[in-house]
Structure formats: structure tokens, C-alpha cells
Protein backbone atom coordinates (compact mmCIF):
# COMPACT_ATOMS: atom_id res chain seq x y z
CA UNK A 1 -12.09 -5.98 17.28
CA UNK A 2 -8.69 -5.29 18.63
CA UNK A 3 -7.00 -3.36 20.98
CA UNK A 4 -6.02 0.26 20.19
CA UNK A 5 -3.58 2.55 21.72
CA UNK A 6 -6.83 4.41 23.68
CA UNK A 7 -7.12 0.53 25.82
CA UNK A 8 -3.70 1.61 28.29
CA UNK A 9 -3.04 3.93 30.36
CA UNK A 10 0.32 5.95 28.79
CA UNK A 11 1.84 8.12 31.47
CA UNK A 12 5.36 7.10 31.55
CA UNK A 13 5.57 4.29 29.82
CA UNK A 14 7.68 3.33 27.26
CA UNK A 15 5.79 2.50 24.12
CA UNK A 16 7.09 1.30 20.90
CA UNK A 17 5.18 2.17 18.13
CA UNK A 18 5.68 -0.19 14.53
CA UNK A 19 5.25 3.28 11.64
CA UNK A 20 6.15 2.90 8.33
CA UNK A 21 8.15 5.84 7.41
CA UNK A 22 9.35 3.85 4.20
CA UNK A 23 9.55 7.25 2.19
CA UNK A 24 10.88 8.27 -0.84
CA UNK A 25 14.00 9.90 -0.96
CA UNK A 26 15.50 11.40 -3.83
CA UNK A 27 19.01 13.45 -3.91
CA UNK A 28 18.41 13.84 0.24
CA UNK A 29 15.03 15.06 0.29
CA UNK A 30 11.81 13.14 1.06
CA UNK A 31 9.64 13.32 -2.05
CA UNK A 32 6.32 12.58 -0.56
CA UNK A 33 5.84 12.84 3.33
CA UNK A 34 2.14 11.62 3.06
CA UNK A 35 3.42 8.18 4.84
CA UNK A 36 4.60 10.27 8.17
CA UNK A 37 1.47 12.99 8.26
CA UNK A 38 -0.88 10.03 8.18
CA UNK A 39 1.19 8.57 11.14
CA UNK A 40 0.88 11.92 13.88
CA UNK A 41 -2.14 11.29 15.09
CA UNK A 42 -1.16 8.69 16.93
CA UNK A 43 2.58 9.73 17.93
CA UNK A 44 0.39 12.98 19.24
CA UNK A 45 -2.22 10.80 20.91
CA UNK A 46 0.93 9.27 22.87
CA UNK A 47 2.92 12.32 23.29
CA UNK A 48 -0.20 14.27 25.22
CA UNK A 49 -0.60 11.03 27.87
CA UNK A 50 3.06 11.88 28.76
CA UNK A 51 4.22 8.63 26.95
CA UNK A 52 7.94 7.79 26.38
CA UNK A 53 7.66 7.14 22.55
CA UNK A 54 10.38 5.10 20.47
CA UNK A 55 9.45 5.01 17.12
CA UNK A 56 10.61 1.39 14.65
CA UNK A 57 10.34 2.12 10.95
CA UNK A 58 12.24 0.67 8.11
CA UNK A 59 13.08 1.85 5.14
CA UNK A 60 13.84 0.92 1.88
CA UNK A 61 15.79 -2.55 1.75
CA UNK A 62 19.25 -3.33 3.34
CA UNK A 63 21.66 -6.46 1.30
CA UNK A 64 24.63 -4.42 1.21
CA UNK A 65 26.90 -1.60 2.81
CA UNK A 66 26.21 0.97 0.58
CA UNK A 67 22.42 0.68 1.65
CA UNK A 68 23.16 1.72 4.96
CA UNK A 69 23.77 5.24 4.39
CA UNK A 70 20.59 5.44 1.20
CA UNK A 71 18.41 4.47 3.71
CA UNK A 72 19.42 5.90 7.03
CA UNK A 73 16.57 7.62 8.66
CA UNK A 74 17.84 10.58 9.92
CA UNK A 75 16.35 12.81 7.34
CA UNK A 76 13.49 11.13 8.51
CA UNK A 77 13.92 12.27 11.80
CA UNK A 78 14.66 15.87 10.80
CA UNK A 79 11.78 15.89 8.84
CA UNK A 80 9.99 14.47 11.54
CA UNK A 81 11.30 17.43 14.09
CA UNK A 82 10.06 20.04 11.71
CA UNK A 83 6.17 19.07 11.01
CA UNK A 84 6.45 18.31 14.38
CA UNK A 85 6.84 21.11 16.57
CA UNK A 86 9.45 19.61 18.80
CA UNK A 87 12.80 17.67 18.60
CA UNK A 88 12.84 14.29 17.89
CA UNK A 89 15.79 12.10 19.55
CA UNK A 90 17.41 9.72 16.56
CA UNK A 91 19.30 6.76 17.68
CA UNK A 92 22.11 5.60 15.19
CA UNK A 93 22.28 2.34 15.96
CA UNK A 94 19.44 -0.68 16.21
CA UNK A 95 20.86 -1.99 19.42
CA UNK A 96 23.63 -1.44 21.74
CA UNK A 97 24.39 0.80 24.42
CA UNK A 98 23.50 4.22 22.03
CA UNK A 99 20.15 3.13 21.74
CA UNK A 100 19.97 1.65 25.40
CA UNK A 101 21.07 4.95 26.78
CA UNK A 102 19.00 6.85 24.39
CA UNK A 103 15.59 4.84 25.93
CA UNK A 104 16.87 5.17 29.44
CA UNK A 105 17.28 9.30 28.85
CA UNK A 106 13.55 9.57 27.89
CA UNK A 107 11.34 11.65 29.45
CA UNK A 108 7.42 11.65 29.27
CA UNK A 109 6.32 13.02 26.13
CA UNK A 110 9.76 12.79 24.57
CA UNK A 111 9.95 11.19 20.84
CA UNK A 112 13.11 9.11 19.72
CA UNK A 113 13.26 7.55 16.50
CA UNK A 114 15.98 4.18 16.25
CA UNK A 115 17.59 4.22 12.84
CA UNK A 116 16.30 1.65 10.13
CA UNK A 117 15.11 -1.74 11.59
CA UNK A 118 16.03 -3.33 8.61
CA UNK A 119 19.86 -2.45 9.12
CA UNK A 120 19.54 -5.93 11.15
CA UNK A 121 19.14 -7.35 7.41
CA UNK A 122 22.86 -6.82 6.49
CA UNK A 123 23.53 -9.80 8.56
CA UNK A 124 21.37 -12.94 8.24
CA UNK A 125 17.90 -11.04 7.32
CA UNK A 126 17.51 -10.96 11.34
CA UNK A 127 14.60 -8.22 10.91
CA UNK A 128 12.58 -10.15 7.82
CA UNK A 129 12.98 -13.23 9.51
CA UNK A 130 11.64 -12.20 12.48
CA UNK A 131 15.12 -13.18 14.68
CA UNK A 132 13.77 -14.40 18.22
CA UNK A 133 16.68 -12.84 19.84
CA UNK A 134 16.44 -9.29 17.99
CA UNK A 135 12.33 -9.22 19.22
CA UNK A 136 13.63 -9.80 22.65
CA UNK A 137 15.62 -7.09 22.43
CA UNK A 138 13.47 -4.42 21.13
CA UNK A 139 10.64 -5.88 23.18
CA UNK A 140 12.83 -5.25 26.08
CA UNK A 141 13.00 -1.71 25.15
CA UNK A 142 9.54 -0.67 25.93
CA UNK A 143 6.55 -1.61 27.83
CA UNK A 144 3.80 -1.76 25.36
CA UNK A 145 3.86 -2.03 22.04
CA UNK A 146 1.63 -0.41 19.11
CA UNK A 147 1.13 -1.42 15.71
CA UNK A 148 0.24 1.55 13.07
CA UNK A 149 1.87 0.02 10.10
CA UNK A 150 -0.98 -1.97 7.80
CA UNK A 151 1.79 -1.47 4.86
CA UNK A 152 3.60 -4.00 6.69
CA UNK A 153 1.12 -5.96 8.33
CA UNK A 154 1.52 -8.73 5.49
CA UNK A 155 5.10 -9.73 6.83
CA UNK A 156 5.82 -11.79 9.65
CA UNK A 157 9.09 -9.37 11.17
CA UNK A 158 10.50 -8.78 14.16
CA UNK A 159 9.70 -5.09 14.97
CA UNK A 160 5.69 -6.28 14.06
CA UNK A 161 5.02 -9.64 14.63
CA UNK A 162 8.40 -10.57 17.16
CA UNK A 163 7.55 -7.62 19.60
CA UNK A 164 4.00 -7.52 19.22
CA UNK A 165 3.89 -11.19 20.95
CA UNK A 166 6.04 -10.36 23.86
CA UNK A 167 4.71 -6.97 25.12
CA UNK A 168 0.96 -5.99 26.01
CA UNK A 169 -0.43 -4.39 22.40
CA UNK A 170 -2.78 -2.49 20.23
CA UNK A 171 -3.48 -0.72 16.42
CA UNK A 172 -2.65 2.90 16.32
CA UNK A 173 -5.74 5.51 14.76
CA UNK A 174 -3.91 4.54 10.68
CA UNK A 175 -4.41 0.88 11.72
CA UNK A 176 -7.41 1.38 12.70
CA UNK A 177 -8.68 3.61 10.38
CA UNK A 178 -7.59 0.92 7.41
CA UNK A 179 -9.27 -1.63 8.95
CA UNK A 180 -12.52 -0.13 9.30
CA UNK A 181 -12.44 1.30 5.50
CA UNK A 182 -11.28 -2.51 4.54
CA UNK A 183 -14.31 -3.97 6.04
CA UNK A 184 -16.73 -1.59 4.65
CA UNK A 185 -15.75 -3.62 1.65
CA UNK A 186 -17.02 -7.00 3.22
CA UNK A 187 -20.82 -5.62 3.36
CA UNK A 188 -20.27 -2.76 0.88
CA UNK A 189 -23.35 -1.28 -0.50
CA UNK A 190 -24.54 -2.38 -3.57
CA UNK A 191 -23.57 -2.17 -6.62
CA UNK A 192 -20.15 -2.99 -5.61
CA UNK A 193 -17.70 -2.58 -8.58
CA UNK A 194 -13.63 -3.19 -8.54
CA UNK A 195 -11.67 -1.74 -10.84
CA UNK A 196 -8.58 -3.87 -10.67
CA UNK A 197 -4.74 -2.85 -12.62
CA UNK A 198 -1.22 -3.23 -12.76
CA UNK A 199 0.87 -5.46 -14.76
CA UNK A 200 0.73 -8.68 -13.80
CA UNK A 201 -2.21 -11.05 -12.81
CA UNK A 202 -0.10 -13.70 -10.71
CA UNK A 203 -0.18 -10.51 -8.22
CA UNK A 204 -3.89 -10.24 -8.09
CA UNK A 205 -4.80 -14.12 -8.60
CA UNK A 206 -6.55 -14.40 -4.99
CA UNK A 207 -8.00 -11.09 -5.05
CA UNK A 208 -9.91 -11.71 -8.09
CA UNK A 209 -11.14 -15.13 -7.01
CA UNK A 210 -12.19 -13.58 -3.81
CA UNK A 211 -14.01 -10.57 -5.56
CA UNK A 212 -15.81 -12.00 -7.89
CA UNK A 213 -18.04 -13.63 -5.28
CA UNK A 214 -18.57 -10.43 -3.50
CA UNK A 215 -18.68 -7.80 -6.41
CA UNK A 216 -21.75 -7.04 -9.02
CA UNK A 217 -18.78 -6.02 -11.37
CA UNK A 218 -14.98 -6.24 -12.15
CA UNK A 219 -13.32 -3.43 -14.46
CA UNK A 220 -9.87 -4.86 -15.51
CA UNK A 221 -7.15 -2.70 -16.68
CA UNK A 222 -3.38 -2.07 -17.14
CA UNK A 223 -1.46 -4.40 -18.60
CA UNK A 224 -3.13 -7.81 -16.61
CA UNK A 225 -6.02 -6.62 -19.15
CA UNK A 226 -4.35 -8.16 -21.99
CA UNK A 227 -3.72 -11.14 -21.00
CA UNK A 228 -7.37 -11.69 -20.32
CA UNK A 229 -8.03 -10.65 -23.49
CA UNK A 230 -5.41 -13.10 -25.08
CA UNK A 231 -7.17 -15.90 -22.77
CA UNK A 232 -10.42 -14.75 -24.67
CA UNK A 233 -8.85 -15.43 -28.25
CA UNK A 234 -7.92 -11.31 -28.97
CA UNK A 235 -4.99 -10.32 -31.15
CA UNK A 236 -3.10 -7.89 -28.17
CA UNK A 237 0.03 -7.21 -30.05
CA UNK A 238 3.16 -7.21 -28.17
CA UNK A 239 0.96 -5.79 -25.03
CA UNK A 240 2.68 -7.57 -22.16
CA UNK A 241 1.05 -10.91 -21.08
CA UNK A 242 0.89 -13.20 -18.61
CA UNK A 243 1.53 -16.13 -20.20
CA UNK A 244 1.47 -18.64 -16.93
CA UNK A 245 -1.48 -17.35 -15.78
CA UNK A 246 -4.07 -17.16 -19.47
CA UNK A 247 -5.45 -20.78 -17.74
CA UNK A 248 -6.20 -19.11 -14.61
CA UNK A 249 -8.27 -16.34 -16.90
CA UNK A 250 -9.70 -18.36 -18.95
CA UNK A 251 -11.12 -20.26 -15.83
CA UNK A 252 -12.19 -16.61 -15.03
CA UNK A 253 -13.92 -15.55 -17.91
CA UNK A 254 -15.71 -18.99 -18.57
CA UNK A 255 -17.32 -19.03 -14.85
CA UNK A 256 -18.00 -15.51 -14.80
CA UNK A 257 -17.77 -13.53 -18.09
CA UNK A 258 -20.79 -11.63 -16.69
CA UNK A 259 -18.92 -10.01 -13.96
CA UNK A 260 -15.66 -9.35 -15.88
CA UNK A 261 -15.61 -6.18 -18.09
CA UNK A 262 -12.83 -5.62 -20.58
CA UNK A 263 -11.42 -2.78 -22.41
CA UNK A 264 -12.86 -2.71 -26.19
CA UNK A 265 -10.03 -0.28 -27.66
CA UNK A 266 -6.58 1.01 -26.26
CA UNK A 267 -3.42 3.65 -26.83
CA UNK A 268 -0.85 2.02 -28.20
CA UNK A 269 2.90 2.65 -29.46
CA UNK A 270 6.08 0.67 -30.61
CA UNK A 271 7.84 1.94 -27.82
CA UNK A 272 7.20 2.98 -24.62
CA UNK A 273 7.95 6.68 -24.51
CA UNK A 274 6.46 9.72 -24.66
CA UNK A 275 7.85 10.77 -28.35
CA UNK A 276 7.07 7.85 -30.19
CA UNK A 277 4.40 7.96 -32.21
CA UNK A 278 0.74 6.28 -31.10
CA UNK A 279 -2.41 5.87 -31.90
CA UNK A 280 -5.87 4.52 -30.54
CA UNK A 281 -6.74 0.68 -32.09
CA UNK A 282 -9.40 -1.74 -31.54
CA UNK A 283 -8.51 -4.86 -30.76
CA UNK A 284 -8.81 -6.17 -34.23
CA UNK A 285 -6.97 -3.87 -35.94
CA UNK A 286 -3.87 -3.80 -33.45
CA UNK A 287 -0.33 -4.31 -34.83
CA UNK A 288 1.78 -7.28 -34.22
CA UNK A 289 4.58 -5.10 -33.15
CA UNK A 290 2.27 -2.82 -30.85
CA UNK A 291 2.28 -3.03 -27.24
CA UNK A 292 -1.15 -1.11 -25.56
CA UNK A 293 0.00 0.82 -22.90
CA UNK A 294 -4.05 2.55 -22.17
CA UNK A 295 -7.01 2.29 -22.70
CA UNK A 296 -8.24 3.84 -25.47
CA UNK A 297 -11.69 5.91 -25.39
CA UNK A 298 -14.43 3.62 -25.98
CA UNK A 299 -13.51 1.54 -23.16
CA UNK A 300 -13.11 4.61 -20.66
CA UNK A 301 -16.56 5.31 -21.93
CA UNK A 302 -18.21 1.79 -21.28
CA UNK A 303 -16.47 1.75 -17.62
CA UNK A 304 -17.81 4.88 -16.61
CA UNK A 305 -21.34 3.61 -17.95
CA UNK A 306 -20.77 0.39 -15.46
CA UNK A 307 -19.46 2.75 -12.86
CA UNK A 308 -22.64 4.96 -13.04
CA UNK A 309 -25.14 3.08 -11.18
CA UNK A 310 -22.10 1.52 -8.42
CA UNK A 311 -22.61 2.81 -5.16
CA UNK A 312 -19.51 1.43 -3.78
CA UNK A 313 -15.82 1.03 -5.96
CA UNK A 314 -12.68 -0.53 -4.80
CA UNK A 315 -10.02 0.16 -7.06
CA UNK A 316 -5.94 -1.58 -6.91
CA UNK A 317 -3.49 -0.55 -9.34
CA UNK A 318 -3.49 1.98 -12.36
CA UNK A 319 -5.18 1.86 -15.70
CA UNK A 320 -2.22 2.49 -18.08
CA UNK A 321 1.41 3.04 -18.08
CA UNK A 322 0.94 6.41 -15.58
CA UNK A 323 4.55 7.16 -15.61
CA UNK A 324 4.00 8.48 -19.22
CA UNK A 325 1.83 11.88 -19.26
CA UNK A 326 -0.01 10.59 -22.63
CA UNK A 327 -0.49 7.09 -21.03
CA UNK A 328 -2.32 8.65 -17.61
CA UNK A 329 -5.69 9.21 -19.32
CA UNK A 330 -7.61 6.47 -18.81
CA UNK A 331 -6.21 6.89 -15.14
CA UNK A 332 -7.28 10.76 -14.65
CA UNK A 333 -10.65 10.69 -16.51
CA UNK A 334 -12.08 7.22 -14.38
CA UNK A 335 -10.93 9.06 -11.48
CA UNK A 336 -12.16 12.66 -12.67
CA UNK A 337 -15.48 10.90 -13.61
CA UNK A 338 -15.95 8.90 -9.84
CA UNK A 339 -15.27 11.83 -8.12
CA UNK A 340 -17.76 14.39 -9.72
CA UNK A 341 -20.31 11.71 -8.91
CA UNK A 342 -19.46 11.36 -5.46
CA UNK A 343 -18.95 7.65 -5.41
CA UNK A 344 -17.32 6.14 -2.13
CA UNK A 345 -14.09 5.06 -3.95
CA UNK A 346 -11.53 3.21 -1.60
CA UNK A 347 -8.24 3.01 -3.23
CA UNK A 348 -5.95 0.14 -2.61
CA UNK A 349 -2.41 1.83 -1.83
CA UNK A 350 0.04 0.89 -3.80
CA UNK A 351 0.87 2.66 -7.81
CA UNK A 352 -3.35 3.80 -7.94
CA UNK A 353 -2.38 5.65 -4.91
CA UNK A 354 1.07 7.17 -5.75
CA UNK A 355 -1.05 7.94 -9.15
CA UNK A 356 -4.23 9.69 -7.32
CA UNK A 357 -1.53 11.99 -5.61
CA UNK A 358 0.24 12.75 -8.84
CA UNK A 359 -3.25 13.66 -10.99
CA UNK A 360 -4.83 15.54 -8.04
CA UNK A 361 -7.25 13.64 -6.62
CA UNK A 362 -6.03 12.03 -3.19
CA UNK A 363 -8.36 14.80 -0.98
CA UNK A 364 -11.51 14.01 -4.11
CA UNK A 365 -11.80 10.05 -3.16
CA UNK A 366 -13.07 8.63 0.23
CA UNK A 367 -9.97 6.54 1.11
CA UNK A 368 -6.49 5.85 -0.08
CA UNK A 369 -5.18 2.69 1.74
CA UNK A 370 -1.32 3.03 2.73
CA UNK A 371 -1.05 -0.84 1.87
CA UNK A 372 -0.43 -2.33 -1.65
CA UNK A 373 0.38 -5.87 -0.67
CA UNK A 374 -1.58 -6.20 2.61
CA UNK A 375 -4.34 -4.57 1.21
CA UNK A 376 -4.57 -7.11 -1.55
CA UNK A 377 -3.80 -10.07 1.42
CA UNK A 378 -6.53 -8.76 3.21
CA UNK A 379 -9.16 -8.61 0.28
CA UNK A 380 -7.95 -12.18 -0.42
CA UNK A 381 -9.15 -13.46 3.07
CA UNK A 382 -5.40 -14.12 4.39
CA UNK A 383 -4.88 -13.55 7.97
CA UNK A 384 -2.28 -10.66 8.33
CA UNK A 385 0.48 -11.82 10.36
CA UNK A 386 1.06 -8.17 11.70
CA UNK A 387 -2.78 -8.07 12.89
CA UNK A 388 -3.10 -11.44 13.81
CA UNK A 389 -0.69 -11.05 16.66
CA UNK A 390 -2.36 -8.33 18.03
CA UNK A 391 -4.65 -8.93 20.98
CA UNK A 392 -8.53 -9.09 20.75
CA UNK A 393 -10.75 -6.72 23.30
């Protein structure tokens, strides 16, 4: 177990908290703000013991000058100072004497927010390489340091990793709260089924090795579907494949075939768009010049008939091409289906999350994880490099 936030005592001390605020932003305005709600509890927690709070997010990716100003996080900040109830200080710079004066000008309970730490990856990737000079210099900023980004607690950086070894440290309540969803997994109650998307199956490789150990059942979908079912000898079309990985599936499928379950029909077009014409094939009756881009009915059928008996579901990644309203079913009606039956479904962040949001469910499941990649790390047994340098209680 690790330290939290709760293990020090706050009262005017400066304490830099890791939060991903990497938001989407469209035409200046966030689209989704679900990232920053899920991070106030602990920015209050701090706030109320009269901490001096400097908040490190990045956001987006910074290779050239013209990324600066798409991902500057002032309207971060703004939005920040409106859901919560007072200002929030912004600092314009990621070091210097702005950002030194704006940490020496804090008082207890004050918020500031320093701009995006991955500005520092204009120059020589200093953030994503986790620059021993630039996790000095934050580090010397503050006095302890908490960690409430999991989305990033896959990458070895200098605002996670660099300052977390140099100043006393703990999770935040998100943290936290991922973790102790994420081990439910490791002694989940049986049956334990995983429905696992997405495109490719490189992605998921380790996750599905690890899985099928622990799981009574594996539901594939999306597109790495089809290249399981090309490993198995089906005609899929033009349905996008895999093609380095069929000997890692068919390795899959020939040491447990009994765990695996595969789609039996699927929605398929010429084109991917929602005007072109489609129709719902078997896989022996599918077009060479088809692409599948759902599943079709039968298969939604037979997963929610090996869903029906799971008491626990872990699910990474989106059924179809979700994007497209007539390529969401699949999607929506496994969903629909877990949720009327009161399943404890953990989502995996990532698109299945984004998608959950989209169809109405993300307040109908028991957990949406705010990780895609170090959710999937995690699963896989990899140490997190973000967690790993936190201490131990």
C-alpha cells in the first residue's frame, strides 16, 4: 500500500500535485471536463489543510511552436476557476522567475496552476525524458509531492517519476481510487469475463496473455477480432488485420480456444461512412471487398449469453467503429444489456470510456478507469514507473 495525500500534515506547505488535465479542446472550449471533476477531490482535500497547491499537468503533445499556443493551459485554468469557486493563479512559464515568484506569492489554501509541463518538450524532450535538471527544479518548488495522475503513471517523466524521487510523496483519492478498482480485478469474483476491443492486437498482446490465466472468459471485438478470426482460417474481407501478430493468435486460440469467444456475424460496408450502403454477413458469406466495422446480431446475442452468468467484467476498448452512429450498436446494446443486470463492469479508460460517455452510460457502470495505456500496463503485470516511485507505508 502506498502513501496518500491523508499520510502529511498540509498546513503551509507547498505541495505539488502530478493531475492530468490532458483535455480536449476544440475551437477554445474544453469538450469534456470529466478529467478535471474527477481530480477536485483531492485539490479540495489540500486546499481545506491550508496547503499551498501548484498544480503540473500536460497537455496534448509539444514538437513544434505552433503547439505552444493549442495546448496552453490557461483555458484550463479558467475553467478550473469557475467549477471551482475561487481563483486559480496560472503561471505562463515552466520555470523562471514568473513561476518562482508566482510559488513564493502563495498563500495557504491558494491554487496556482504552471502552464503545460510538456512545453519543456520543444527543446530536447526534457519533460518525456525525465531531464534530471528540470526534476530538480520543479522538485525545488514544493515540499511534498502528490501523484493523482494513473493516465500517466505508465511513463517515466519528470513532473511524475523525476519529482516524485526527490520530495517526500503520496497517491491523491483518483490514484487511489484506480488502484483499488484495478486490484479488485486480481481476486475478482467469479465468473470473471473481459471483453477486450480496439484495432490492433500488438496493443493488447500482454494483456491477453495475462488474462487468460485469470479470466473464465474473453469476448474479443473491434477490429483485433478479425484478425483472430483470419488466424482461425475465416474469410474476413478487407476487415483490417493484424497481419504480424495472426502467429501470436493462433498461439492463442490453439492453447485456449475455450476461453476465447468470437463474433459469429458482423455489419459490414465498402466504405467506412455512414451513407454507404451495409449489411449484416456471416463470416462465410462476407465479400472480398468488405471491411466489418461491428458486430452483427448473432454475436451480440451469444456475448450477452456468456455475459449472463459473469459476476465480474473488465472491458478495454470498443466493439465497432463507434465514431459512426450505425457502427455503435454492438457498443450500446453490450453496455445497455450489463447494466440492466447490474454487473460490476470496470471499464478500462481509453475509446470504451470516451464511448460509455457518448451512449449514456458512464453514471450506469461501476468504474471507468481514466487510464488507457497504464491500465492495460497494469493488467499486464508491468510495474508503473509513476507508482513505483512512490513510497510504501
Amino acid at each position: 500500500m502506498k502513501k496518500t495525500i491523508e499520510d502529511y500534515e498540509l498546513e503551509g506547505k507547498k505541495v505539488i500535485i502530478r493531475v492530468d488535465f490532458n483535455v480536449p479542446i476544440k475551437n477554445g472550449t474544453i469538450q469534456d471536463d470529466s478529467r478535471i471533476q474527477k481530480s477536485l477531490p483531492t485539490i479540495n482535500y489540500a486546499v481545506k489543510n491550508q496547503a499551498k497547491v501548484i498544480l503540473l499537468s500536460h497537455l496534448g503533445r509539444v514538437k513544434t511552436e505552433e503547439d505552444l499556443a493549442k495546448n496552453n493551459l490557461k483555458i484550463v485554468a479558467e475553467h478550473l476557476s469557475k467549477i471551482f469557486n475561487q481563483p486559480i493563479l496560472f503561471s505562463s512559464v515552466t520555470r523562471g522567475k514568473e513561476l518562482e515568484d508566482d510559488v513564493a506569492s502563495l498563500e495557504n489554501g491558494q491554487v496556482l496552476l504552471v502552464q503545460n509541463t510538456r512545453y519543456e518538450d520543444l527543446e530536447g524532450k526534457k519533460e518525456s525524458t525525465n531531464d534530471k535538471n528540470l526534476a530538480s527544479y520543479w522538485a525545488s518548488l514544493g515540499d511534498i509531492f502528490i501523484n493523482d495522475a494513473f493516465a500517466t503513471a505508465h511513463r517515466a517523466h519528470a513532473s511524475n517519476v523525476g519529482i516524485g524521487a526527490l520530495l517526500p510523496n503520496g497517491v491523491g483519492f483518483l490514484m487511489e481510487k484506480e488502484l483499488n478498482y484495478l486490484k479488485k480485478l486480481e481476486d475478482a469474483k467469479r465468473p470473471f469475463v473481459a471483453i477486450l476491443g480496439g484495432s490492433k492486437v500488438s496493443d493488447k498482446i500482454g494483456v491477453i496473455e495475462n488474462l487468460v490465466l485469470k479470466c473464465d472468459k474473453i469476448l474479443i471485438g473491434g477490429a483485433m477480432a478479425f484478425t483472430f478470426l483470419k488466424a482461425e482460417g475465416k474469410e474476413v474481407g478487407k476487415s483490417l488485420v493484424d497481419s504480424e501478430n495472426l502467429a501470436f493468435c493462433e498461439r492463442m486460440l490453439k492453447i485456449a480456444r475455450e476461453k476465447i469467444v468470437l463474433p459469429i456475424d458482423a455489419h459490414v460496408s465498402c466504405e467506412m461512412t455512414e451513407a454507404s450502403p451495409s449489411r449484416i454477413v456471416d463470416f462465410s458469406s462476407i465479400e472480398q471487398e468488405e471491411q466489418a466495422f461491428d458486430l452483427g446480431p448473432e454475436t451480440i446475442k451469444l456475448y450477452q449469453e456468456q455475459l449472463e452468468s459473469a459476476n465480474t467484467i473488465f472491458w478495454n476498448g470498443p466493439l465497432g467503429v463507434v465514431e459512426i452512429e450505425k457502427y455503435q450498436v454492438a457498443t450500446e446494446e453490450i453496455l445497455d444489456y450489463l447494466t440492466k443486470l447490474q454487473k460490476e463492469v470496470i471499464l478500462g479508460g481509453g475509446d470504451i470510456a470516451s464511448a460509455a460517455k457518448h451512449l449514456g452510460f458512464e453514471e450506469k457502470v461501476t468504474y471507468i478507469s481514466t487510464g488507457g495505456g497504464a491500465t492495460l500496463e497494469y493488467l499486464e503485470g508491468k510495474e508503473l514507473p509513476g507508482l513505483k516511485v512512490i513510497t510504501d507505508k
